[in-house]
Protein backbone atom coordinates (compact mmCIF):
# COMPACT_ATOMS: atom_id res chain seq x y z
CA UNK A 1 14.99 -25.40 -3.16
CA UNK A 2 11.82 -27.21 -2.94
CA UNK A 3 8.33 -26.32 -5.26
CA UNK A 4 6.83 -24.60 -2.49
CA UNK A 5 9.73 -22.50 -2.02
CA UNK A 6 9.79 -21.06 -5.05
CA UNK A 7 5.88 -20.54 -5.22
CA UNK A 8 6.05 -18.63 -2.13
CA UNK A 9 9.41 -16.07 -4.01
CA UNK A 10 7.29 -15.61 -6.99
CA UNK A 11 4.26 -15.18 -4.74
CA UNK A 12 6.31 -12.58 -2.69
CA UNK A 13 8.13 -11.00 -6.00
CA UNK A 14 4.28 -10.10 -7.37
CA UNK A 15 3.14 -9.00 -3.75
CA UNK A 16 5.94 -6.23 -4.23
CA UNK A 17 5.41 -5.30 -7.28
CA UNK A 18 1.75 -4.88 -6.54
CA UNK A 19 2.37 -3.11 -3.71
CA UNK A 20 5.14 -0.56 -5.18
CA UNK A 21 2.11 -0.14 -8.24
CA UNK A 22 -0.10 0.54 -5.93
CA UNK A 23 1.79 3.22 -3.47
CA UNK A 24 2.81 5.06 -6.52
CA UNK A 25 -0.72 5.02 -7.84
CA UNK A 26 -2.06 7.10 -4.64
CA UNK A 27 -2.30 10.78 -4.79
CA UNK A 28 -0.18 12.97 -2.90
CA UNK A 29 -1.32 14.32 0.93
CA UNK A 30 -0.44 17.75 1.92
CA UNK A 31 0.39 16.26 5.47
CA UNK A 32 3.87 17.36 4.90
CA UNK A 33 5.85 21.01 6.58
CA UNK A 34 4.27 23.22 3.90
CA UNK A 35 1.04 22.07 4.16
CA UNK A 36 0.65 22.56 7.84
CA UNK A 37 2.17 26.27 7.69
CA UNK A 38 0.20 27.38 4.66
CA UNK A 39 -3.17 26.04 6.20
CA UNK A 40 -4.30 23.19 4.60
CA UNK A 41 -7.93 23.57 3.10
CA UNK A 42 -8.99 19.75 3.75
CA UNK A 43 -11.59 19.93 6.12
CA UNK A 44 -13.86 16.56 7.32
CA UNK A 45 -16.34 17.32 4.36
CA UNK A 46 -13.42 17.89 1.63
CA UNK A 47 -11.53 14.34 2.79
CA UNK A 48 -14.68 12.46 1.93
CA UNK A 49 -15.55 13.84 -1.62
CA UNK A 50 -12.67 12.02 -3.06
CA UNK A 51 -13.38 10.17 -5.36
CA UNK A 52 -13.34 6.34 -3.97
CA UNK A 53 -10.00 5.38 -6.07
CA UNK A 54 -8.62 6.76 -2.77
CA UNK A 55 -10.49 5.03 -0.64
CA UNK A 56 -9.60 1.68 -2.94
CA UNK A 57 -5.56 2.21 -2.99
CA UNK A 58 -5.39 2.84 0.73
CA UNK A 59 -7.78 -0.68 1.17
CA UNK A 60 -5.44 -2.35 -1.32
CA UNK A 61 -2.64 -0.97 0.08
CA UNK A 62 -2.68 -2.31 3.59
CA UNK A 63 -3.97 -6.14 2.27
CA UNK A 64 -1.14 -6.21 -0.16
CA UNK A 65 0.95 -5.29 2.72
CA UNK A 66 -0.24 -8.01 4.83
CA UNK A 67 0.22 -10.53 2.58
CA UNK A 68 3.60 -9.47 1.52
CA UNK A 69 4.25 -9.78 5.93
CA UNK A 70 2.78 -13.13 5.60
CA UNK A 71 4.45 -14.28 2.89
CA UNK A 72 8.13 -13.11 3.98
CA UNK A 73 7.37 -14.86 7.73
CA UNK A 74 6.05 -18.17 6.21
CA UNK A 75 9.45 -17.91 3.78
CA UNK A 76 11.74 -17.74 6.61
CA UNK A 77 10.09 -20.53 8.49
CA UNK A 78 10.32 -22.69 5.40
């Protein structure tokens, strides 16, 4: 197992731990069964007054994804 080898697994280890941190940091959507049945009271105008944490976990959530896909492609070519 070569140096850049095992950069690229501790690279990838911290990617998914980041990401996991992340996913479990977002608030819950009432997208689910319930919420469509009991008439869910987000409209347009509601969506967008949360707060921008939000906004920042779903950002960081799909780069951390994309480098955890770049990362696992790059280790299999290696």
């Amino acid at each position: 197992m070569g140096v850049i080898e095992t950069i690229l697994i501790v690279l990838e280890a911290l990617c998914s731990i980041a990401l996991i941190g992340v996913v479990l940091l977002q608030s819950g959507k009432e997208a689910g069964l319930s919420g469509a049945l009991a008439g869910g009271s987000d409209s347009y105008l509601s969506k967008n007054k949360k707060g921008n944490l939000d906004q920042v976990l779903a950002s960081s959530t799909k780069w951390i994804a994309l480098a955890w896909v770049v990362l696992t492609l790059v280790l299999s070519l290696v």
